[in-house]
PDB file of N, CA and C in Angstrom:
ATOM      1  N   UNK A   1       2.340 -15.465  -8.016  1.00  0.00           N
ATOM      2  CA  UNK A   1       2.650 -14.165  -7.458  1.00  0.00           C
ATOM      3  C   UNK A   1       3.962 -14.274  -6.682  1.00  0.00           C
ATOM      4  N   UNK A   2       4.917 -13.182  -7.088  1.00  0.00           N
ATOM      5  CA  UNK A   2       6.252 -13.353  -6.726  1.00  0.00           C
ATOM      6  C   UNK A   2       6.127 -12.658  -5.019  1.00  0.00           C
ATOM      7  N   UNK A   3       7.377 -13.295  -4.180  1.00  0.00           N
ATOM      8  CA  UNK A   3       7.149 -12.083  -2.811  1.00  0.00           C
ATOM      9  C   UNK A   3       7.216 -10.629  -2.859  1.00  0.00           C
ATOM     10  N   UNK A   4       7.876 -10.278  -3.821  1.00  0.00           N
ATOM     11  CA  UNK A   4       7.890  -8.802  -4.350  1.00  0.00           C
ATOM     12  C   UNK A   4       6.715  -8.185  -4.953  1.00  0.00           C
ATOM     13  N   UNK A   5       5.963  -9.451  -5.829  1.00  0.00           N
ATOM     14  CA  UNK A   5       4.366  -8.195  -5.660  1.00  0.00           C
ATOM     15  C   UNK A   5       3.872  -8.489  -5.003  1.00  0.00           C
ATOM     16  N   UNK A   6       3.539  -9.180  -3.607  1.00  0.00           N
ATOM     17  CA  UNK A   6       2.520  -9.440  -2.818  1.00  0.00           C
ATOM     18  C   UNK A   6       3.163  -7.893  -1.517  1.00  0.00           C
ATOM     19  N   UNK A   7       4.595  -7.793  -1.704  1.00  0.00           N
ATOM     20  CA  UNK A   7       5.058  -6.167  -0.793  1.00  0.00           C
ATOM     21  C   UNK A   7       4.408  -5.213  -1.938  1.00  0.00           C
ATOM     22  N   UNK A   8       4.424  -5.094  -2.794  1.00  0.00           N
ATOM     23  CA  UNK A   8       4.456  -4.008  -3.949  1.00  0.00           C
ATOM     24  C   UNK A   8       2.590  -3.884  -3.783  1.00  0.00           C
ATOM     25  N   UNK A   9       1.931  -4.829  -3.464  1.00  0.00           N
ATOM     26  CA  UNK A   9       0.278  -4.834  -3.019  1.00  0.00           C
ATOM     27  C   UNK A   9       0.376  -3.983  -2.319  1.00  0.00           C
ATOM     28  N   UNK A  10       1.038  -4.444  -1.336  1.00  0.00           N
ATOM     29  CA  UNK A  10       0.523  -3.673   0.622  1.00  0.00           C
ATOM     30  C   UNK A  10       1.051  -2.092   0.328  1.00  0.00           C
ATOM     31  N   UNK A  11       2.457  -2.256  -0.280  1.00  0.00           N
ATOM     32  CA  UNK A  11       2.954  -0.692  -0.082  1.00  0.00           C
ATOM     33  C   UNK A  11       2.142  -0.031  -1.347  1.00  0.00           C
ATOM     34  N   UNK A  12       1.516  -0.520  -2.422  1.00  0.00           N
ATOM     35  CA  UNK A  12       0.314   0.108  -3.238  1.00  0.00           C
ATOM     36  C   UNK A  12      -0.741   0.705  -2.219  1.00  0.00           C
ATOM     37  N   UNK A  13      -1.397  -0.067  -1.696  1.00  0.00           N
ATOM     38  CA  UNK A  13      -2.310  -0.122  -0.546  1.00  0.00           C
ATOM     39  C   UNK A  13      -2.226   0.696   0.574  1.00  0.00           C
ATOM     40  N   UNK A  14      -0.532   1.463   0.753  1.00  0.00           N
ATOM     41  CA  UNK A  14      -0.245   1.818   1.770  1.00  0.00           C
ATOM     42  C   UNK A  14      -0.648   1.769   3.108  1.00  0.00           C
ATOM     43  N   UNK A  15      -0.621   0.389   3.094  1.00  0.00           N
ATOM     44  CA  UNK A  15      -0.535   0.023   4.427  1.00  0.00           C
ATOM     45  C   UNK A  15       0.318  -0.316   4.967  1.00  0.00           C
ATOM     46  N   UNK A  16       0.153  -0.837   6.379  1.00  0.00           N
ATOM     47  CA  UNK A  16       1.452  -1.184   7.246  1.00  0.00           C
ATOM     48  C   UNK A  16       0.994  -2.923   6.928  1.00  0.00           C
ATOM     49  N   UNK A  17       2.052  -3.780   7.339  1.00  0.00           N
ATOM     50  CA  UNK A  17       1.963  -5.265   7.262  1.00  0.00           C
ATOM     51  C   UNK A  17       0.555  -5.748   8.375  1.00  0.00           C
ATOM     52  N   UNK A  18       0.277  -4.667   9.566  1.00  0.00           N
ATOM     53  CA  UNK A  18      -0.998  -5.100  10.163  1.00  0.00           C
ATOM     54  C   UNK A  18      -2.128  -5.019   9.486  1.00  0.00           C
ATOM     55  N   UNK A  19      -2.123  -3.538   9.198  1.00  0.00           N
ATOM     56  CA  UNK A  19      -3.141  -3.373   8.422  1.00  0.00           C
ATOM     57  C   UNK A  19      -3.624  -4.461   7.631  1.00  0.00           C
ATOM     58  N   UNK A  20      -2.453  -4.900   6.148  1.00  0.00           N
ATOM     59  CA  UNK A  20      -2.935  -5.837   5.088  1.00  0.00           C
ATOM     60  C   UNK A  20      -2.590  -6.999   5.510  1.00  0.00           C
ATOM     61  N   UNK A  21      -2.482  -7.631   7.058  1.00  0.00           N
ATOM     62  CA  UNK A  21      -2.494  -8.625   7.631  1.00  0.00           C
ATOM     63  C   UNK A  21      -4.497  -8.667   7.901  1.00  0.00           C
ATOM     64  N   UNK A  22      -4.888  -7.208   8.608  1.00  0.00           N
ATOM     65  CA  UNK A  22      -6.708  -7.811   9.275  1.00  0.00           C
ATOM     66  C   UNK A  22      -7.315  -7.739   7.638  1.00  0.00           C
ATOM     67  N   UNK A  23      -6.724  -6.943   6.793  1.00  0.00           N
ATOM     68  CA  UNK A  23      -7.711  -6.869   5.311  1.00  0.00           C
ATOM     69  C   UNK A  23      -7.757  -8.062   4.687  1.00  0.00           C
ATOM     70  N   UNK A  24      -6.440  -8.875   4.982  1.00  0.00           N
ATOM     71  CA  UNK A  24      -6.622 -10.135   4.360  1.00  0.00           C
ATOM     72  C   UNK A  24      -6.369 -11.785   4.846  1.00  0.00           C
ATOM     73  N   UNK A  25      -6.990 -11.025   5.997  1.00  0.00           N
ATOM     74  CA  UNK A  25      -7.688 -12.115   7.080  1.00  0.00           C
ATOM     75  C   UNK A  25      -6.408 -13.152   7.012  1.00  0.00           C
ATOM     76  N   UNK A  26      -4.680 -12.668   7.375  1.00  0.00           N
ATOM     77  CA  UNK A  26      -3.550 -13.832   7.214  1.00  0.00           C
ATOM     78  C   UNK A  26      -2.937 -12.933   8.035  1.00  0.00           C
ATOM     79  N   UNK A  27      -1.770 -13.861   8.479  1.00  0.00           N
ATOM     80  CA  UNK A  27      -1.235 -13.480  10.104  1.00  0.00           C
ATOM     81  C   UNK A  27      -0.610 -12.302   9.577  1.00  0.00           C
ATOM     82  N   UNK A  28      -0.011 -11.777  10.786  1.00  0.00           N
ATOM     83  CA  UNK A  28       1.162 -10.871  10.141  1.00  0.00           C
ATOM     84  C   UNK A  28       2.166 -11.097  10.284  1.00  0.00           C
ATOM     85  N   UNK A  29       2.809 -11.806  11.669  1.00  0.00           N
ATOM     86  CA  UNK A  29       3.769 -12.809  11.178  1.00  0.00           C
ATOM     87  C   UNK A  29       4.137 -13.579   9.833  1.00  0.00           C
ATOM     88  N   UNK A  30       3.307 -14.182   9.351  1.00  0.00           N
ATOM     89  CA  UNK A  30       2.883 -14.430   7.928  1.00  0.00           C
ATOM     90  C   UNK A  30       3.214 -13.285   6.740  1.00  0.00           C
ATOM     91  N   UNK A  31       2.453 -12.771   6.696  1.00  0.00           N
ATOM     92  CA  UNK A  31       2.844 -11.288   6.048  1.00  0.00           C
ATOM     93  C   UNK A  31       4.487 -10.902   5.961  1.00  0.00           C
ATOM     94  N   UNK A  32       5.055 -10.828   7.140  1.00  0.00           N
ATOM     95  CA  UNK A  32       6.615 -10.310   7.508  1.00  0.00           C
ATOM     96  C   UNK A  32       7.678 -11.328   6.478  1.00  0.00           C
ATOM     97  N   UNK A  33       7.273 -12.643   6.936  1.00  0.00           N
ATOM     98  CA  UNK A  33       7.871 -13.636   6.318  1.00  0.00           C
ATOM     99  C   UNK A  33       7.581 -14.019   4.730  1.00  0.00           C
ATOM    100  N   UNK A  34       6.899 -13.928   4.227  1.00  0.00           N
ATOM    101  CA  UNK A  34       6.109 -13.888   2.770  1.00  0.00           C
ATOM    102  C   UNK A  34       7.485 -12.764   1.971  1.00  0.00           C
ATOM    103  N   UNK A  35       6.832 -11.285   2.681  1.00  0.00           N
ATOM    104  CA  UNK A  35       7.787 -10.308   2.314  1.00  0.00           C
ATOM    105  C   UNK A  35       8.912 -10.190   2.087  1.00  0.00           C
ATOM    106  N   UNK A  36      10.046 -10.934   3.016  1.00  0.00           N
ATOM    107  CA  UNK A  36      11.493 -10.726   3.556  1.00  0.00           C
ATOM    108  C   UNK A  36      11.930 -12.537   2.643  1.00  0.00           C
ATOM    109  N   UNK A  37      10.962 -12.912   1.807  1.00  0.00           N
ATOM    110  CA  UNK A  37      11.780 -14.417   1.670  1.00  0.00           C
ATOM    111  C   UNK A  37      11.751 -15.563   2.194  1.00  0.00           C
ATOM    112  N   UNK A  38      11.322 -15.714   3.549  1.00  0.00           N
ATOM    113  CA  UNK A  38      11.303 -16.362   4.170  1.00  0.00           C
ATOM    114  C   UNK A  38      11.054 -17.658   4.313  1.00  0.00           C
ATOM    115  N   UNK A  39       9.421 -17.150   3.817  1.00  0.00           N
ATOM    116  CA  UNK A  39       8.439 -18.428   2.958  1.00  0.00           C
ATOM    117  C   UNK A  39       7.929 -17.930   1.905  1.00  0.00           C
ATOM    118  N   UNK A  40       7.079 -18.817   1.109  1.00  0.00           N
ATOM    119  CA  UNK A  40       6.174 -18.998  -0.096  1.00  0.00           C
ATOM    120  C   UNK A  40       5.471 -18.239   0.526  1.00  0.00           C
ATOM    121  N   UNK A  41       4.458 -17.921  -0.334  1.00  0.00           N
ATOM    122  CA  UNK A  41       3.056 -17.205  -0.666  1.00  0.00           C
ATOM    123  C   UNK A  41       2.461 -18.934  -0.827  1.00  0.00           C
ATOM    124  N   UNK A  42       1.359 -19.262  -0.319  1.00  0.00           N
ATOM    125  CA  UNK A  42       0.381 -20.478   0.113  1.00  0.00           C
ATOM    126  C   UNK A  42      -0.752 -20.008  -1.462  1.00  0.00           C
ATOM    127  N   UNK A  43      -0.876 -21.094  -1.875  1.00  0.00           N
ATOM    128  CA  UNK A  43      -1.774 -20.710  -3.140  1.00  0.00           C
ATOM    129  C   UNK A  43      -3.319 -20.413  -2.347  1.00  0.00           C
ATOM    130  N   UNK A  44      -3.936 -21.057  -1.074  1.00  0.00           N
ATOM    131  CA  UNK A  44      -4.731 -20.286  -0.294  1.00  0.00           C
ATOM    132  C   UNK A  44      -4.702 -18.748  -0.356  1.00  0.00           C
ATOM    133  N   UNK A  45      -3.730 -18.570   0.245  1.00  0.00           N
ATOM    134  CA  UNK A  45      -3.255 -17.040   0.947  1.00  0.00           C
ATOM    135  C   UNK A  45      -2.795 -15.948  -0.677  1.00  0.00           C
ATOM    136  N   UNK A  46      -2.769 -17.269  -1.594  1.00  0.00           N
ATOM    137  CA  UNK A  46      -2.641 -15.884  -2.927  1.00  0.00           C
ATOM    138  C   UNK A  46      -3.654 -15.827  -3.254  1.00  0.00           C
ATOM    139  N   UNK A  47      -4.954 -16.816  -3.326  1.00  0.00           N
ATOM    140  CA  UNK A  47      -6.585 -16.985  -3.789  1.00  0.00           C
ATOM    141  C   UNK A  47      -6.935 -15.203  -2.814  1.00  0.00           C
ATOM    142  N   UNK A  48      -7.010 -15.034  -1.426  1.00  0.00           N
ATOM    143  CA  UNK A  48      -7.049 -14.368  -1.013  1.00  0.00           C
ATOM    144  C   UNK A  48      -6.961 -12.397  -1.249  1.00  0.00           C
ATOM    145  N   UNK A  49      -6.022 -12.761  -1.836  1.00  0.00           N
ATOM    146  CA  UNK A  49      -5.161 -11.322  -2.441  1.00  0.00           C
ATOM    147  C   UNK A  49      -5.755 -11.116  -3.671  1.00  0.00           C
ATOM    148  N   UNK A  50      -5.353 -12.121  -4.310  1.00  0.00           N
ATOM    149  CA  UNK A  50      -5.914 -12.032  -5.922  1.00  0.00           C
ATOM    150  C   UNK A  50      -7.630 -11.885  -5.542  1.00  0.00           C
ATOM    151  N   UNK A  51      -8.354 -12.582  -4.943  1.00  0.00           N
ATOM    152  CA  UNK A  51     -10.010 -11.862  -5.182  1.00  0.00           C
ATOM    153  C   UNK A  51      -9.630 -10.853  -4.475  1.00  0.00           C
ATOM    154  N   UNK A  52      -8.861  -9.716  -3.896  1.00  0.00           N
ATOM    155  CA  UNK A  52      -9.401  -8.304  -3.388  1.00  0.00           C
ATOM    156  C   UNK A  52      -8.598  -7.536  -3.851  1.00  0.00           C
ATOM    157  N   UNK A  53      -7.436  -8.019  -4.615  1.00  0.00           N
ATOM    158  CA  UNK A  53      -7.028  -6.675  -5.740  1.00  0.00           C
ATOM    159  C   UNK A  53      -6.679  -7.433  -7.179  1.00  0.00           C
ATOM    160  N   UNK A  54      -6.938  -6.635  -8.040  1.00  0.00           N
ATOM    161  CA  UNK A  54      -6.619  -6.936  -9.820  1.00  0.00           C
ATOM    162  C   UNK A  54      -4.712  -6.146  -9.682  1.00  0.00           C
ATOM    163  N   UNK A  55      -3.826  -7.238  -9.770  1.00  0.00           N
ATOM    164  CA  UNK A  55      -2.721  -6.782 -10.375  1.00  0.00           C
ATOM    165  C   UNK A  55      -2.629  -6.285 -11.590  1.00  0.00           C
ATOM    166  N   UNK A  56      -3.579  -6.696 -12.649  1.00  0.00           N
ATOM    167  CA  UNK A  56      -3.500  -6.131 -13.966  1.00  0.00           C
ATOM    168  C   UNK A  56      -3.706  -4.161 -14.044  1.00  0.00           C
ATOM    169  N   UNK A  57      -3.923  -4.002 -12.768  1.00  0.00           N
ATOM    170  CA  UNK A  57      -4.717  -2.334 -13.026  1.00  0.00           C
ATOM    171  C   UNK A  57      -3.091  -1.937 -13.017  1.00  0.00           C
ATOM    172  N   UNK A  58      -3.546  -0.784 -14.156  1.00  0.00           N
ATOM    173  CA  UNK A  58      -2.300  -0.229 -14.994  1.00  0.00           C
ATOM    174  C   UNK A  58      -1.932   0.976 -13.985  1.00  0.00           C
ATOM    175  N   UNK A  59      -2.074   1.594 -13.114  1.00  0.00           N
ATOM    176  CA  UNK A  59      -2.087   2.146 -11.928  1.00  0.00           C
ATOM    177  C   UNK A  59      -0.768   1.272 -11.481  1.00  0.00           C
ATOM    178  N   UNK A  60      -1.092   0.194 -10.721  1.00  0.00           N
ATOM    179  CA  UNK A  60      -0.286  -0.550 -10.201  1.00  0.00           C
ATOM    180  C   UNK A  60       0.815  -1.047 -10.770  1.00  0.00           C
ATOM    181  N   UNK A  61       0.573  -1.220 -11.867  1.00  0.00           N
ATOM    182  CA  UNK A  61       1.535  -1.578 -12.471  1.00  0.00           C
ATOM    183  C   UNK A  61       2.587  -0.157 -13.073  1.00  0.00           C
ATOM    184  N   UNK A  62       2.270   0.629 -13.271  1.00  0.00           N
ATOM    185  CA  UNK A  62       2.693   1.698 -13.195  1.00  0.00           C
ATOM    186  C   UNK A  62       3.713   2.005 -12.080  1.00  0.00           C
ATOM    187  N   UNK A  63       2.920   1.906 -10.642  1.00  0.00           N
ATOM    188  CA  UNK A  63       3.653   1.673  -9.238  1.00  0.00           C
ATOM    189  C   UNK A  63       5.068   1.066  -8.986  1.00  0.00           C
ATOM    190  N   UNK A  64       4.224  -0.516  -9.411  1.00  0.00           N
ATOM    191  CA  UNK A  64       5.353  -1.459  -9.345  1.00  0.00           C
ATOM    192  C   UNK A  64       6.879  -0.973 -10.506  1.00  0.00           C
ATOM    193  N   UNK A  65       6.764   0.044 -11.569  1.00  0.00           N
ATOM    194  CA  UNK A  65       8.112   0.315 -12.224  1.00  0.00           C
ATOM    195  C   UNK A  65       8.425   0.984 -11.114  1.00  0.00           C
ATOM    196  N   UNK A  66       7.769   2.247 -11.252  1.00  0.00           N
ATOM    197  CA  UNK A  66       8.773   3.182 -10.105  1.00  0.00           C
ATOM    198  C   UNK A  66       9.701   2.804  -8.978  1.00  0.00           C
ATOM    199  N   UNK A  67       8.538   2.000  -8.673  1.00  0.00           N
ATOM    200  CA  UNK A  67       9.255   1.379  -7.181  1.00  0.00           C
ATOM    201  C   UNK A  67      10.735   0.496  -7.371  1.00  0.00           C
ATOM    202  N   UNK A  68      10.576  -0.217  -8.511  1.00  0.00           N
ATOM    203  CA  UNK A  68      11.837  -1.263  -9.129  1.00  0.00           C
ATOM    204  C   UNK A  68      12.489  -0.148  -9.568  1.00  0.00           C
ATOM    205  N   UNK A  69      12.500   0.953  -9.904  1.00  0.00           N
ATOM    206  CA  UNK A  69      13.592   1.876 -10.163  1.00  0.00           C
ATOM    207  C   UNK A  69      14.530   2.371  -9.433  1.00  0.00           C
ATOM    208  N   UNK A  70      13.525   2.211  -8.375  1.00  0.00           N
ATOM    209  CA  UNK A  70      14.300   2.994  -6.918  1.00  0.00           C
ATOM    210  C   UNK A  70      15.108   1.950  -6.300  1.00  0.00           C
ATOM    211  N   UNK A  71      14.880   1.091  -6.106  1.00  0.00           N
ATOM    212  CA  UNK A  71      15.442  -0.145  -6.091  1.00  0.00           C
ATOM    213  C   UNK A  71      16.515  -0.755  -6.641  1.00  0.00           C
ATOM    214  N   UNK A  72      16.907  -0.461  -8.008  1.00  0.00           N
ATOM    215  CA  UNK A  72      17.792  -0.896  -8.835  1.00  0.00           C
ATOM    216  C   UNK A  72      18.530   0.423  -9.926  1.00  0.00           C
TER     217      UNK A  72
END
């Protein structure tokens, strides 16, 4: 999981970085830094994400174009 879909989760999710910091029990410090580059995504902390959302849902993935449109 790239840092760009683990943001493309939360802003799916529309949440704020606290929010999908207490949903997925990881700092938010953590969260900030994941997002912006900073650091890796921890194959822990992707086990995490991946059991509480399916990236495959075509919804999301749907999401994730738009959003790369706006973007680029």
């Amino acid at each position: 999981m790239t840092n760009e879909t683990f943001k493309l989760i939360r802003l799916y999710l529309g949440q704020t970085q606290r929010e999908f910091s207490e949903e997925m029990n990881i700092a938010e410090s953590t969260i900030a830094k994941v997002e912006t580059g900073f650091t890796v995504l921890t194959e822990k902390n992707r086990a995490k994400v991946v059991r509480k959302f399916n990236t495959d849902d075509p919804e999301f993935i749907e999401f994730c174009k738009r959003m790369k449109q706006r973007i680029y």
